[in-house]
PDB file of N, CA and C in Angstrom:
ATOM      1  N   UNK A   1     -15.942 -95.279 135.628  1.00  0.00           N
ATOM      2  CA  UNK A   1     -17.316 -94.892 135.851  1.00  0.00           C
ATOM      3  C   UNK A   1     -18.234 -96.053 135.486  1.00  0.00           C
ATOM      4  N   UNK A   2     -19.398 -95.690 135.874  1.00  0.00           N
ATOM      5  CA  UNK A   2     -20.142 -96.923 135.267  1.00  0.00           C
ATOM      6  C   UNK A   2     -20.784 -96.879 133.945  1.00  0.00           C
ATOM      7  N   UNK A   3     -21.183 -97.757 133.649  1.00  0.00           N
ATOM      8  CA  UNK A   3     -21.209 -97.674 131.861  1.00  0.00           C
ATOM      9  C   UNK A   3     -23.027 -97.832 132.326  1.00  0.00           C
ATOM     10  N   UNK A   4     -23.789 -97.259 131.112  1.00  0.00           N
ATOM     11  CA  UNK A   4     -24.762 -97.380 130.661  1.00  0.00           C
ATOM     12  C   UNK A   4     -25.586 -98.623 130.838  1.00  0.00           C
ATOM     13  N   UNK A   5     -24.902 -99.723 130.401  1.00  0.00           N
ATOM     14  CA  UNK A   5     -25.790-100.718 130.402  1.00  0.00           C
ATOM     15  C   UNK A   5     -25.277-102.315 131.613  1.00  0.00           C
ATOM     16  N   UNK A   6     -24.845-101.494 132.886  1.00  0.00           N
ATOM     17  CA  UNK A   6     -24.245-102.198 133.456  1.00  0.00           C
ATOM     18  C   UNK A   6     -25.659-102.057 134.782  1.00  0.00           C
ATOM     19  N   UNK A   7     -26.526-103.217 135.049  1.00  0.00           N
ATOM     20  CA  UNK A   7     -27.292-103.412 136.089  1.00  0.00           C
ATOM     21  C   UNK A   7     -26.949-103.410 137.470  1.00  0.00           C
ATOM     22  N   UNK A   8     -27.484-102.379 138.470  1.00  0.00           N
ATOM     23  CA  UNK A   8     -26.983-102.357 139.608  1.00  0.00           C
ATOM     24  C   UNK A   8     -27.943-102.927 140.723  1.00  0.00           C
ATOM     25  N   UNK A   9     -27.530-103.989 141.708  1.00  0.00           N
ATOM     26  CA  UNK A   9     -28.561-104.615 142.468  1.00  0.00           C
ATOM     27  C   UNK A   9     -28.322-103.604 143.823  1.00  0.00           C
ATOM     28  N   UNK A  10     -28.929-103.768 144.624  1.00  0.00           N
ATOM     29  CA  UNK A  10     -29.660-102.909 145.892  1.00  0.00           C
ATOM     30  C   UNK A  10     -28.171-103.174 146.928  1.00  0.00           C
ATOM     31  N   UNK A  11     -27.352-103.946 146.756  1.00  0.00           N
ATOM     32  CA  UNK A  11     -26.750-104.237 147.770  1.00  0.00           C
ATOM     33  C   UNK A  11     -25.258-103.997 146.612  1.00  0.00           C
ATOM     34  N   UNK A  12     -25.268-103.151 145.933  1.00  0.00           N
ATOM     35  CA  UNK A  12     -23.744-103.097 145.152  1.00  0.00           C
ATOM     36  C   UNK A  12     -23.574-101.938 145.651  1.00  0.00           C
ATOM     37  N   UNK A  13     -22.215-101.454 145.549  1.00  0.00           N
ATOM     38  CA  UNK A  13     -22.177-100.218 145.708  1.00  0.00           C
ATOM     39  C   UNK A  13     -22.388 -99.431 144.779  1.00  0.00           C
ATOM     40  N   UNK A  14     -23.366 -98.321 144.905  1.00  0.00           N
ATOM     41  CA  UNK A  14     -23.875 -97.720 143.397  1.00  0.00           C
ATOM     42  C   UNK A  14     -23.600 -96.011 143.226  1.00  0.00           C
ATOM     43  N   UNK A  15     -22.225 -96.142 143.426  1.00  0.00           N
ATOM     44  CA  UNK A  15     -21.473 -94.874 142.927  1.00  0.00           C
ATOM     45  C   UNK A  15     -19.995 -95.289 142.346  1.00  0.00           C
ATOM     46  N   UNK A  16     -19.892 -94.505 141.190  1.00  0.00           N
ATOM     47  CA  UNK A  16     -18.383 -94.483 140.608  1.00  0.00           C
ATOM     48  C   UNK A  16     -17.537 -93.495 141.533  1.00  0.00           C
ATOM     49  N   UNK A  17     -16.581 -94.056 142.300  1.00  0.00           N
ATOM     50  CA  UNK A  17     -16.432 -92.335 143.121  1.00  0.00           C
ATOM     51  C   UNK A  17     -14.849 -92.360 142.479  1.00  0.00           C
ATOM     52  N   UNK A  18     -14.363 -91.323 142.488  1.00  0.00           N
ATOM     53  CA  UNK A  18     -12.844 -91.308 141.986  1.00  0.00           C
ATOM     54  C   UNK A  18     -12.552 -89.983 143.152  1.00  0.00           C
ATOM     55  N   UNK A  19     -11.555 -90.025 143.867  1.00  0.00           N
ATOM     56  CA  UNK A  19     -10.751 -89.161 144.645  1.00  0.00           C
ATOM     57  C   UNK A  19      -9.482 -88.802 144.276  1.00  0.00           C
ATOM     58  N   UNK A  20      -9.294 -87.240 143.938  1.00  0.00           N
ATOM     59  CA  UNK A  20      -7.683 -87.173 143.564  1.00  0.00           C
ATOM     60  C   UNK A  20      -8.096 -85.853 144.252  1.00  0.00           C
ATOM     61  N   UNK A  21      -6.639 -85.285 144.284  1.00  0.00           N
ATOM     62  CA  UNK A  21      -5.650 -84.109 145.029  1.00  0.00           C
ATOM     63  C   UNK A  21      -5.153 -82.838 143.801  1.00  0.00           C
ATOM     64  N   UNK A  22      -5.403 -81.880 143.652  1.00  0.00           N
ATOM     65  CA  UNK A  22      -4.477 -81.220 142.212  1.00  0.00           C
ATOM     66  C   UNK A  22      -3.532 -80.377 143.440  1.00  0.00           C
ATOM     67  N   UNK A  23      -3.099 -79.809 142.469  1.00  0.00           N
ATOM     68  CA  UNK A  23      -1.619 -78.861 142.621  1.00  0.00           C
ATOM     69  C   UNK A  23      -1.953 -77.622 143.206  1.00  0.00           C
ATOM     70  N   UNK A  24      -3.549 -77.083 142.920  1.00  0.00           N
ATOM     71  CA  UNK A  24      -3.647 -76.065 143.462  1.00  0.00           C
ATOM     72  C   UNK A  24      -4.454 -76.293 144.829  1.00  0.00           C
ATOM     73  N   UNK A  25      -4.132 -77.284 145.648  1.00  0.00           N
ATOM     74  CA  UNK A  25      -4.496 -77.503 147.239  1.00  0.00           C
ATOM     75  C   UNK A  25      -5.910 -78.062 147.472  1.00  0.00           C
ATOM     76  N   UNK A  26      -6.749 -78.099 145.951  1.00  0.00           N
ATOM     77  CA  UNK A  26      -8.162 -78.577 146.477  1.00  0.00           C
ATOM     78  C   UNK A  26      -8.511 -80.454 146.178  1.00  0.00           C
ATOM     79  N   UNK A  27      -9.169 -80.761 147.082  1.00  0.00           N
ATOM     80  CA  UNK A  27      -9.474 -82.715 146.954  1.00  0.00           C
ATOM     81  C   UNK A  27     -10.503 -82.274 146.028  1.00  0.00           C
ATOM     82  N   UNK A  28     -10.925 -82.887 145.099  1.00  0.00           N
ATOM     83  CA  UNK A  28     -12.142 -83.414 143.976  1.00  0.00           C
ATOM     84  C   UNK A  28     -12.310 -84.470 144.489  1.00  0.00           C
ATOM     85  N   UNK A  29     -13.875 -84.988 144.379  1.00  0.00           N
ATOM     86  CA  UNK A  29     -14.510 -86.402 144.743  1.00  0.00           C
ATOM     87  C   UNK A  29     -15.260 -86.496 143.547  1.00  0.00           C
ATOM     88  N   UNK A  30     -15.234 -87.312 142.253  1.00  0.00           N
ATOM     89  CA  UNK A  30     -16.265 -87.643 141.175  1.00  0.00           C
ATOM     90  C   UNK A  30     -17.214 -88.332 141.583  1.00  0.00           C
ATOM     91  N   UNK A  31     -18.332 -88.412 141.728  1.00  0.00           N
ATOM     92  CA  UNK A  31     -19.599 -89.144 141.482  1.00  0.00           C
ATOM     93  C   UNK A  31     -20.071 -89.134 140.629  1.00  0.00           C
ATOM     94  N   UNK A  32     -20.900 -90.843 140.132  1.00  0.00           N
ATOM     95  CA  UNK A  32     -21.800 -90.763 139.209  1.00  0.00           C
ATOM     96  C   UNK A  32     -22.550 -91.428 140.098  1.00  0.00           C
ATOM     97  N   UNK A  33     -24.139 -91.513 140.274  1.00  0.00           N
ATOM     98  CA  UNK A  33     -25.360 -91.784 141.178  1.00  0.00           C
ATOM     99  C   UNK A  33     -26.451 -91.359 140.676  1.00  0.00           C
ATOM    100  N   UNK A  34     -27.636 -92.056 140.632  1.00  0.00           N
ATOM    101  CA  UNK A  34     -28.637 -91.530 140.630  1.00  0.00           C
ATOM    102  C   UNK A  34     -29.291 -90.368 141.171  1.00  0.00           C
ATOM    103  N   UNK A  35     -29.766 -89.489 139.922  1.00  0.00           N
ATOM    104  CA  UNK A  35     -30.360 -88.084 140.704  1.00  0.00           C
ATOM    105  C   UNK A  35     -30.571 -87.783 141.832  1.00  0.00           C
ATOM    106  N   UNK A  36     -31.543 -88.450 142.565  1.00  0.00           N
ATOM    107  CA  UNK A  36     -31.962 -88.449 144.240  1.00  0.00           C
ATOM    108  C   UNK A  36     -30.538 -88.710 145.205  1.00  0.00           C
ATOM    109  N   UNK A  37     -29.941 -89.681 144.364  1.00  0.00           N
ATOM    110  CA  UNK A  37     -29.047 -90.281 145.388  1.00  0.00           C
ATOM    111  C   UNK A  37     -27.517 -89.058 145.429  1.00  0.00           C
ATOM    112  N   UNK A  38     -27.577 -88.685 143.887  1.00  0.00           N
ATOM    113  CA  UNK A  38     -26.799 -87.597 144.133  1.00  0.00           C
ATOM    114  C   UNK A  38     -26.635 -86.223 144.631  1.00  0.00           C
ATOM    115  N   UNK A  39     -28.177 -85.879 144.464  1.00  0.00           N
ATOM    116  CA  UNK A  39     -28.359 -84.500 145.477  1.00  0.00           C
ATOM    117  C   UNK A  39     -28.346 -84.823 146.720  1.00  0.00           C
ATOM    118  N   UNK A  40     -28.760 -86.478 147.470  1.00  0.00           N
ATOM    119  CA  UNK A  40     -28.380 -85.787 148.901  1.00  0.00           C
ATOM    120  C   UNK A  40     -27.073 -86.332 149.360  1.00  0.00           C
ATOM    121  N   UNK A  41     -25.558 -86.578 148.548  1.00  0.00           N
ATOM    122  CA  UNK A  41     -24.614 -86.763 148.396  1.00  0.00           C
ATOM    123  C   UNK A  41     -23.838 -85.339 148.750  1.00  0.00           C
ATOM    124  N   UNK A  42     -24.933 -84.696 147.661  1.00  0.00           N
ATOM    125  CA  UNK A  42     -24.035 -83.443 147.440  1.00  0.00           C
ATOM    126  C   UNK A  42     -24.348 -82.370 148.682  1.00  0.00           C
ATOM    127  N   UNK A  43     -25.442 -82.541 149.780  1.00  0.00           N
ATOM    128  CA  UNK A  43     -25.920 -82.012 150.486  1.00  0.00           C
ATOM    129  C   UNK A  43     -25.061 -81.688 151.416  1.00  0.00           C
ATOM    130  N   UNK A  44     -24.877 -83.317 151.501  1.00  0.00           N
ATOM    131  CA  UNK A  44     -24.064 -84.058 152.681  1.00  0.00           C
ATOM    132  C   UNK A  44     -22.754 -83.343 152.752  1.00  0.00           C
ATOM    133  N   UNK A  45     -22.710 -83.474 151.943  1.00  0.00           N
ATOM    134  CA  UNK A  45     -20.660 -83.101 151.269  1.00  0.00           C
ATOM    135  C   UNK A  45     -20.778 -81.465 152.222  1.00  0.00           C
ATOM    136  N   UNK A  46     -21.515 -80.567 151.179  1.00  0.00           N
ATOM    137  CA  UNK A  46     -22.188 -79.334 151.639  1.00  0.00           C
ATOM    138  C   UNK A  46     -22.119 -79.166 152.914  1.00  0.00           C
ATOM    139  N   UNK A  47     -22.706 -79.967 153.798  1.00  0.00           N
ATOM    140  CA  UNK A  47     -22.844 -79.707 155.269  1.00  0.00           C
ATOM    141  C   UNK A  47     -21.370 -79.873 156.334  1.00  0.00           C
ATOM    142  N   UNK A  48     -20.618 -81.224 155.779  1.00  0.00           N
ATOM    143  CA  UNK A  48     -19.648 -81.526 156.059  1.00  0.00           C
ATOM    144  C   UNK A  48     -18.504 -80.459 156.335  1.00  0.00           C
ATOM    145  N   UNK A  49     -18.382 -79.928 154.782  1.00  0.00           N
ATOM    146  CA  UNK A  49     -17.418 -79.277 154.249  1.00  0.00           C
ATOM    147  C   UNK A  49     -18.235 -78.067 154.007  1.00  0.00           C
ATOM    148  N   UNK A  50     -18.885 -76.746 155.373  1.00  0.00           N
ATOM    149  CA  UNK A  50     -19.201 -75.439 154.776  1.00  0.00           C
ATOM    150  C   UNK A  50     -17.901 -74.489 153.410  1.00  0.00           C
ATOM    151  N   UNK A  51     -19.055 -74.071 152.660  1.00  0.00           N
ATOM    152  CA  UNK A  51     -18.153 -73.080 152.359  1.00  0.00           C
ATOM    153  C   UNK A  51     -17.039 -72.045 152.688  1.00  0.00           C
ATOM    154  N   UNK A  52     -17.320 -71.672 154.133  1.00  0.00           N
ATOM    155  CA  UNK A  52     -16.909 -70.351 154.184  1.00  0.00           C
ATOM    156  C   UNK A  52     -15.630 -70.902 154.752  1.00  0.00           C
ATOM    157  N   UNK A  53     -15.305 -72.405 155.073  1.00  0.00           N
ATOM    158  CA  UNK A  53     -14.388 -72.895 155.889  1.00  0.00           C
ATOM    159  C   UNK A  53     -13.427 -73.145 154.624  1.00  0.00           C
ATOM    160  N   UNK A  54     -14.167 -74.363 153.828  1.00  0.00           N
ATOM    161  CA  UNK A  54     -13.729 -75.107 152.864  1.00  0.00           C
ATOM    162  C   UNK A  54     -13.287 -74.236 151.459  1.00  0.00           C
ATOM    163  N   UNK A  55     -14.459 -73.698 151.177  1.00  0.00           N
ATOM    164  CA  UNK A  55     -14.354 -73.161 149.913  1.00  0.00           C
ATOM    165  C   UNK A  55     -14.769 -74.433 148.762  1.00  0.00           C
ATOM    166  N   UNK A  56     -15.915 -74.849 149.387  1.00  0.00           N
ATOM    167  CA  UNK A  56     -16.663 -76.411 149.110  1.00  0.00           C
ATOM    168  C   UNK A  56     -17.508 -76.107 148.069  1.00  0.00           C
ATOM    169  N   UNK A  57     -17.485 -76.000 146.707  1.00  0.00           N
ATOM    170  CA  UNK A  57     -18.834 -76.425 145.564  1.00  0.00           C
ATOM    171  C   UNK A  57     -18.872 -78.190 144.758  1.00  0.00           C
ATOM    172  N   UNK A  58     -20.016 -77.960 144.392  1.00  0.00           N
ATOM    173  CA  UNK A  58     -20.380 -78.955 142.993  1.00  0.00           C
ATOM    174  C   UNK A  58     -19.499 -78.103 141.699  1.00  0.00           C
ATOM    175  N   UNK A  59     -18.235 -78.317 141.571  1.00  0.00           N
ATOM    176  CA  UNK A  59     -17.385 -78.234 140.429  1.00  0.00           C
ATOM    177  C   UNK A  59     -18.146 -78.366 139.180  1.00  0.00           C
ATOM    178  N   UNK A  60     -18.388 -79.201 139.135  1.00  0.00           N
ATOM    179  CA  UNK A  60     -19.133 -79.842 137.626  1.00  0.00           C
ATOM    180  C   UNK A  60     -20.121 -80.637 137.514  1.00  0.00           C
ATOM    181  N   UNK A  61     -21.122 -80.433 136.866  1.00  0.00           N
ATOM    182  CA  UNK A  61     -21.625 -82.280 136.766  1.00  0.00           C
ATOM    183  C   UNK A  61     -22.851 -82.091 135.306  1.00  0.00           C
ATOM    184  N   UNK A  62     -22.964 -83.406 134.668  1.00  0.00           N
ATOM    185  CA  UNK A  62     -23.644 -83.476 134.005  1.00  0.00           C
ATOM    186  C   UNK A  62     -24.861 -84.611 133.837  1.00  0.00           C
ATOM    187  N   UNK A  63     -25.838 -84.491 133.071  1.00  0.00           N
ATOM    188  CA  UNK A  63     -26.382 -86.081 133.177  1.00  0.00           C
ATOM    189  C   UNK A  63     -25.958 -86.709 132.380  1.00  0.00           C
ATOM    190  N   UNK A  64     -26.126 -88.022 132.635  1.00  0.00           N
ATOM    191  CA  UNK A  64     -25.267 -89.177 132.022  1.00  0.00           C
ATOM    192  C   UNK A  64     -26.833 -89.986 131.227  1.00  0.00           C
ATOM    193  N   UNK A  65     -26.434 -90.830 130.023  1.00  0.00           N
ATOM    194  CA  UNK A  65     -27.728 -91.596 129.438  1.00  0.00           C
ATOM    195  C   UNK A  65     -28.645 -92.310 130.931  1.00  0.00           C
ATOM    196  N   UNK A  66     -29.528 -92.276 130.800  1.00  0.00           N
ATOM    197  CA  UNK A  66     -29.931 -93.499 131.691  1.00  0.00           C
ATOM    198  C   UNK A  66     -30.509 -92.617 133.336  1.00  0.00           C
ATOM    199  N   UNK A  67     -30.174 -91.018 133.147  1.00  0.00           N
ATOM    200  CA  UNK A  67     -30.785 -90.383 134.027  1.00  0.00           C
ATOM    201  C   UNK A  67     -29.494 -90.073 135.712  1.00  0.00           C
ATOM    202  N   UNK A  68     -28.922 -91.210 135.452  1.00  0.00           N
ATOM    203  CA  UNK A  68     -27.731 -90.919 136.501  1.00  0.00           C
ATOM    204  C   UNK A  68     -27.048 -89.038 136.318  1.00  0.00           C
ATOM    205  N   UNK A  69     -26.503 -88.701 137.332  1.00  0.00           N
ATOM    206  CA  UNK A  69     -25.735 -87.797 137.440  1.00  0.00           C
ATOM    207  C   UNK A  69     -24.293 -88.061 137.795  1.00  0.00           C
ATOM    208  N   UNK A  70     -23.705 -87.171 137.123  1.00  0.00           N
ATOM    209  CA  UNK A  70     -22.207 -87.289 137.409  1.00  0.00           C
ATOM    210  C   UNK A  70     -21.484 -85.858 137.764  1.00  0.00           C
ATOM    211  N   UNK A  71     -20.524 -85.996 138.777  1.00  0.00           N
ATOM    212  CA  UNK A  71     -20.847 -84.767 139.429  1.00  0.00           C
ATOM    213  C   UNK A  71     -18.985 -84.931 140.053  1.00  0.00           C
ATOM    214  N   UNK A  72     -18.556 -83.484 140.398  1.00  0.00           N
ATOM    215  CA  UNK A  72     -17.242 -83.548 141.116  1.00  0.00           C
ATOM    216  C   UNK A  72     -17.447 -82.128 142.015  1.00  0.00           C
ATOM    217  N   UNK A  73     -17.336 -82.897 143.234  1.00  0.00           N
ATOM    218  CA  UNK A  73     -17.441 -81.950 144.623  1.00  0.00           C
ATOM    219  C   UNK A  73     -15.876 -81.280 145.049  1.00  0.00           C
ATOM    220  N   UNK A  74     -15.512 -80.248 145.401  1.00  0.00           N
ATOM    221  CA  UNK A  74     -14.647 -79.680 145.451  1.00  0.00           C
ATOM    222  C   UNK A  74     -14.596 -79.314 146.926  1.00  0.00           C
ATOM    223  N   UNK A  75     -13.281 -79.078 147.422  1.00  0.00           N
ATOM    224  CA  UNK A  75     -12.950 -78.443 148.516  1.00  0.00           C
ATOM    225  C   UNK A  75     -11.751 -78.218 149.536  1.00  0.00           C
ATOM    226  N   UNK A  76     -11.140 -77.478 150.106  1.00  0.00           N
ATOM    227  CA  UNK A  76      -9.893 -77.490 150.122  1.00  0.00           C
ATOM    228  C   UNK A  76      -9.239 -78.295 150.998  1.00  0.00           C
ATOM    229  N   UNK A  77      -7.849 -79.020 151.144  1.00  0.00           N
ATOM    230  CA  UNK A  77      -7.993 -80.436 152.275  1.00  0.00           C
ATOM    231  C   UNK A  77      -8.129 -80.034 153.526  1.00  0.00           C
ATOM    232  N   UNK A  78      -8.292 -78.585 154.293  1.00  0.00           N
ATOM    233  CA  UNK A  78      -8.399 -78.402 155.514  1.00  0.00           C
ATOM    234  C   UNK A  78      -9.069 -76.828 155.332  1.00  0.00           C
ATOM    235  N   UNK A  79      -9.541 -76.990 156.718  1.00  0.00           N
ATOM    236  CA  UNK A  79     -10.119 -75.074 156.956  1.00  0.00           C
ATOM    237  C   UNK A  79      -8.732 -74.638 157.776  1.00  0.00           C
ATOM    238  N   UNK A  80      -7.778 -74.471 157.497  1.00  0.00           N
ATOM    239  CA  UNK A  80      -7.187 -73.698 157.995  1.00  0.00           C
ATOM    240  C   UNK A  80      -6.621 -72.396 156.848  1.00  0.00           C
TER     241      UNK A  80
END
Protein backbone atom coordinates (compact mmCIF):
# COMPACT_ATOMS: atom_id res chain seq x y z
CA UNK A 1 0.00 0.00 0.00
CA UNK A 2 1.16 3.33 0.02
CA UNK A 3 2.66 4.75 3.02
CA UNK A 4 1.74 8.11 4.45
CA UNK A 5 4.49 10.11 3.62
CA UNK A 6 5.23 8.93 0.16
CA UNK A 7 4.50 12.06 -2.55
CA UNK A 8 2.45 11.26 -5.51
CA UNK A 9 3.01 13.30 -8.88
CA UNK A 10 0.00 13.65 -11.45
CA UNK A 11 1.42 11.19 -13.83
CA UNK A 12 2.20 8.12 -11.16
CA UNK A 13 -0.08 5.73 -10.79
CA UNK A 14 -2.03 6.71 -7.67
CA UNK A 15 -3.68 3.58 -6.40
CA UNK A 16 -2.31 0.65 -4.27
CA UNK A 17 -4.49 -1.99 -6.01
CA UNK A 18 -3.93 -5.66 -4.80
CA UNK A 19 -6.12 -8.44 -6.68
CA UNK A 20 -6.60 -11.90 -5.16
CA UNK A 21 -9.21 -14.84 -5.61
CA UNK A 22 -10.47 -16.68 -2.06
CA UNK A 23 -11.85 -20.14 -1.80
CA UNK A 24 -15.24 -19.10 -1.52
CA UNK A 25 -15.50 -18.05 -5.51
CA UNK A 26 -15.39 -14.20 -4.95
CA UNK A 27 -12.26 -11.72 -6.73
CA UNK A 28 -11.43 -8.82 -4.02
CA UNK A 29 -9.74 -5.70 -5.62
CA UNK A 30 -7.95 -3.47 -2.59
CA UNK A 31 -7.73 0.14 -3.20
CA UNK A 32 -6.17 2.85 -1.49
CA UNK A 33 -7.01 6.44 -3.49
CA UNK A 34 -8.04 9.51 -2.70
CA UNK A 35 -11.65 10.10 -1.50
CA UNK A 36 -13.01 11.56 -4.85
CA UNK A 37 -10.89 9.28 -6.72
CA UNK A 38 -12.18 6.39 -4.76
CA UNK A 39 -15.86 6.87 -4.88
CA UNK A 40 -15.89 7.10 -8.53
CA UNK A 41 -13.71 3.84 -8.60
CA UNK A 42 -16.17 2.33 -6.61
CA UNK A 43 -19.05 3.54 -8.87
CA UNK A 44 -17.42 2.27 -11.73
CA UNK A 45 -16.76 -1.18 -10.28
CA UNK A 46 -20.70 -0.89 -9.26
CA UNK A 47 -21.80 -0.34 -12.75
CA UNK A 48 -19.49 -2.87 -14.30
CA UNK A 49 -20.20 -5.58 -11.96
CA UNK A 50 -24.34 -5.07 -11.05
CA UNK A 51 -25.30 -6.65 -8.04
CA UNK A 52 -27.98 -8.76 -8.89
CA UNK A 53 -25.53 -10.48 -11.50
CA UNK A 54 -22.33 -10.28 -9.45
CA UNK A 55 -23.25 -10.12 -5.98
CA UNK A 56 -20.78 -6.90 -6.20
CA UNK A 57 -20.21 -4.64 -2.76
CA UNK A 58 -17.55 -2.27 -1.11
CA UNK A 59 -16.42 -5.21 1.37
CA UNK A 60 -14.56 -2.91 3.55
CA UNK A 61 -12.84 0.24 3.67
CA UNK A 62 -11.45 2.67 5.97
CA UNK A 63 -9.67 6.10 6.02
CA UNK A 64 -6.18 6.04 5.99
CA UNK A 65 -3.89 9.25 7.73
CA UNK A 66 -3.63 11.80 5.09
CA UNK A 67 -7.45 11.55 4.01
CA UNK A 68 -6.90 8.68 1.33
CA UNK A 69 -9.40 5.79 1.40
CA UNK A 70 -8.78 2.28 1.40
CA UNK A 71 -11.30 0.11 0.28
CA UNK A 72 -11.87 -3.77 -1.09
CA UNK A 73 -14.55 -4.25 -3.83
CA UNK A 74 -16.01 -7.64 -3.99
CA UNK A 75 -17.65 -9.78 -6.55
CA UNK A 76 -18.12 -13.07 -7.90
CA UNK A 77 -15.66 -14.10 -11.04
CA UNK A 78 -18.70 -14.49 -13.36
CA UNK A 79 -22.67 -13.94 -13.49
CA UNK A 80 -23.36 -17.20 -14.16
Amino acid sequence: MLSGGTSRGAGDVRMARQAHSAPDGFVRETFSLPREEARARAEAFLKSYPKAAYMSEVERWRELPGGAIEFTLRRLRSAD
